[in-house]
C-alpha atoms as a PDB file:
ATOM      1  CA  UNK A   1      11.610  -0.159  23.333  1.00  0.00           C
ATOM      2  CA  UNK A   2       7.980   0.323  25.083  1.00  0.00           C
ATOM      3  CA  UNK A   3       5.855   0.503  21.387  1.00  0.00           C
ATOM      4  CA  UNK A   4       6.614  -0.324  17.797  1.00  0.00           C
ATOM      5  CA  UNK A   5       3.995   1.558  15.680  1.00  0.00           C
ATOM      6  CA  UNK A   6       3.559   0.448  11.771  1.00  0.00           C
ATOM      7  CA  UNK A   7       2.178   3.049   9.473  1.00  0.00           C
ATOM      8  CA  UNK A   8       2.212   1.994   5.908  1.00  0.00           C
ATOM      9  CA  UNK A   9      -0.732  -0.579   4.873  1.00  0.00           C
ATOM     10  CA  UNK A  10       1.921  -3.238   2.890  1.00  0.00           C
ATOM     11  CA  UNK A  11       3.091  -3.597   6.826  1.00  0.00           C
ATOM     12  CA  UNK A  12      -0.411  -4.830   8.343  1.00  0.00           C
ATOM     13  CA  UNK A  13      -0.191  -8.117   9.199  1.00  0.00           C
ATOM     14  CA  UNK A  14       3.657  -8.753   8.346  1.00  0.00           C
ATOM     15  CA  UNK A  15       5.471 -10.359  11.090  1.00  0.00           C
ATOM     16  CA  UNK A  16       7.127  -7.778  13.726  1.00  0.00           C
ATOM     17  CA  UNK A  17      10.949  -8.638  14.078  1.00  0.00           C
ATOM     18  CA  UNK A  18      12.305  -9.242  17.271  1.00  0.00           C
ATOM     19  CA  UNK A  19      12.871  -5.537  18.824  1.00  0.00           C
ATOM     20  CA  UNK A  20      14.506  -5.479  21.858  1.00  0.00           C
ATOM     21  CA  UNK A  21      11.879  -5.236  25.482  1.00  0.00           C
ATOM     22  CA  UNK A  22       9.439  -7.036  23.724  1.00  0.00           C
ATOM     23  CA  UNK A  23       7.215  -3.691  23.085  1.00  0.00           C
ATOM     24  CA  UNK A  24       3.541  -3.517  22.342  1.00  0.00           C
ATOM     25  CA  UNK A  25       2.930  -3.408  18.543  1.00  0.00           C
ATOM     26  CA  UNK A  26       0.112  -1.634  16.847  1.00  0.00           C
ATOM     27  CA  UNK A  27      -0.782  -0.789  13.436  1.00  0.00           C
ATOM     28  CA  UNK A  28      -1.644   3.185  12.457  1.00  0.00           C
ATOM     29  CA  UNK A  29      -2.824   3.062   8.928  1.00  0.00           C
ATOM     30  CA  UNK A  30      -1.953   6.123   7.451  1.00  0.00           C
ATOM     31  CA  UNK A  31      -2.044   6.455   3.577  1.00  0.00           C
ATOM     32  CA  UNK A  32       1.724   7.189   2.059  1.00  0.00           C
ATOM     33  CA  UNK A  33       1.474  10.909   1.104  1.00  0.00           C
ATOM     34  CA  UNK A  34       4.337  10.077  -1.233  1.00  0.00           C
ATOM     35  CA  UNK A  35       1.999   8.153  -3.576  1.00  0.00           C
ATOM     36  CA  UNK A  36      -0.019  11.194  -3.937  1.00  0.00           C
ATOM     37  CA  UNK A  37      -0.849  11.755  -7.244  1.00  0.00           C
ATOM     38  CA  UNK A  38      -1.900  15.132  -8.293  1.00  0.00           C
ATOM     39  CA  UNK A  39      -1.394  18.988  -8.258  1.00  0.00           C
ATOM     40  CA  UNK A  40       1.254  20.710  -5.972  1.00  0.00           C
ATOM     41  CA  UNK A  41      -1.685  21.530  -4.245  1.00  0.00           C
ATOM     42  CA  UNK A  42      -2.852  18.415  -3.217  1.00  0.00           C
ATOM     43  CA  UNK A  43       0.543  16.819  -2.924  1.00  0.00           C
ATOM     44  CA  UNK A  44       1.079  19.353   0.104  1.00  0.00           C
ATOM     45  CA  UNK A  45      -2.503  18.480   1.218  1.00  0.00           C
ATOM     46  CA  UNK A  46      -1.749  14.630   1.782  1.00  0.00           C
ATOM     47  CA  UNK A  47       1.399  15.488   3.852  1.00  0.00           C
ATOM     48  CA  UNK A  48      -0.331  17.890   5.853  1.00  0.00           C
ATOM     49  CA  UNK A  49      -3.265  15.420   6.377  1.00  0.00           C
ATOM     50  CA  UNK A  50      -0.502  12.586   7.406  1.00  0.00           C
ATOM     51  CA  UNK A  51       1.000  14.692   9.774  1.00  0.00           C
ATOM     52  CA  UNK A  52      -2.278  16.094  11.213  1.00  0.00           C
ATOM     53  CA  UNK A  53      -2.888  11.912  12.220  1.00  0.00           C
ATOM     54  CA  UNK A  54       0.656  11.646  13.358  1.00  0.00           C
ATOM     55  CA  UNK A  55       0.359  13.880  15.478  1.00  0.00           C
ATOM     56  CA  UNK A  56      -3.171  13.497  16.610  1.00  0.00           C
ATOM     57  CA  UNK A  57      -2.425   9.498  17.233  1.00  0.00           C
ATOM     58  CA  UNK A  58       0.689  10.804  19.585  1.00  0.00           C
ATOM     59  CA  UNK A  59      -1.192  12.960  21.370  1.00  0.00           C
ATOM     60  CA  UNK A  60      -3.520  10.638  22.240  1.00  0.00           C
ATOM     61  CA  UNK A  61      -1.020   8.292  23.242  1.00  0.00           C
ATOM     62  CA  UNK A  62       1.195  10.535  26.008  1.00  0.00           C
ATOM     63  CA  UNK A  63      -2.418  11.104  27.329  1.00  0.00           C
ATOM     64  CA  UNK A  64      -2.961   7.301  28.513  1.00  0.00           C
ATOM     65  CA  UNK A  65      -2.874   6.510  31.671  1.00  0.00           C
ATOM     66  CA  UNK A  66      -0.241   3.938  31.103  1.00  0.00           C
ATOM     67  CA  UNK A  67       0.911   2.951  34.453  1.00  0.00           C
ATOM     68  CA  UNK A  68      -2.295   2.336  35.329  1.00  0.00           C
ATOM     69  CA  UNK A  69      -3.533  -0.334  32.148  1.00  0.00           C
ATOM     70  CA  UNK A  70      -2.179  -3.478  31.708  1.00  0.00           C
ATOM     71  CA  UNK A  71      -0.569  -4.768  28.679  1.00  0.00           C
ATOM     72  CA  UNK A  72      -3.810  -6.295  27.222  1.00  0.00           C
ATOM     73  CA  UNK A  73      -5.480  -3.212  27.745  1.00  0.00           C
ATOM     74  CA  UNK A  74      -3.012  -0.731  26.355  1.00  0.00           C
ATOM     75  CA  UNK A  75      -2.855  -3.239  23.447  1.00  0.00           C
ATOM     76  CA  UNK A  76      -6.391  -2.288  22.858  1.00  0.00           C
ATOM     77  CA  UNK A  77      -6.531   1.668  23.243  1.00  0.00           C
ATOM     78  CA  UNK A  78      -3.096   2.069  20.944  1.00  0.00           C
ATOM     79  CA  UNK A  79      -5.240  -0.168  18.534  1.00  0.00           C
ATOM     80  CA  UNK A  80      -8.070   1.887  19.013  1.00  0.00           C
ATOM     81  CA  UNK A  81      -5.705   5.430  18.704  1.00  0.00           C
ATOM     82  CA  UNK A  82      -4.781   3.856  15.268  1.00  0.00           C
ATOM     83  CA  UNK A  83      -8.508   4.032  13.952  1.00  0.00           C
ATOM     84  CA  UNK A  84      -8.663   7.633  14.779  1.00  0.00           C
ATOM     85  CA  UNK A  85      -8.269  10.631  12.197  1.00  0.00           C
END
C-alpha cells in the first residue's frame, strides 16, 4: 500500500495500524452521510455531497506529480487535498 486515507472524524488522531509498505497516511474529513438526519431529500443530498469530495479529493490526488515530491512533501499536499471541498 502507497496511501491509507481516513474519512470519518472518530478516526482523526487514532493510531494507524501497521499496513503493509509503510504508506503515507492522511486524514479526509468527510461528514458520515449516514447520520443524516432529515427528509429523503436531504438524506440523498449528504451522499451526493460526500461523494462530490470523494471524488474531488481523488482527483486531485492522480494529478500530483508524485514521482517528483518527496515523502514529506506529498505528506503535506494529501493533507492539504483533505481540507478541500
Amino acid at each position: 500500500m502507497d496511501f491509507v486515507f481516513t474519512l470519518c472524524d472518530s478516526m482523526r488522531g487514532e493510531p494507524v495500524p501497521e499496513w503493509p509498505g509503510q504508506p503515507i497516511a492522511a486524514h479526509w474529513s468527510i461528514e458520515d452521510p449516514k447520520a443524516m438526519t432529515g427528509s429523503d431529500l436531504e438524506q440523498k443530498a449528504a451522499f451526493i455531497t460526500a461523494q462530490r469530495y470523494i471524488k474531488n479529493r481523488i482527483t486531485a490526488l492522480v494529478a500530483l506529480p508524485i514521482a517528483s515530491l518527496d515523502q514529506v512533501a506529498l505528506t503535506s499536499q494529501l493533507r492539504e487535498i483533505g481540507q478541500r471541498s
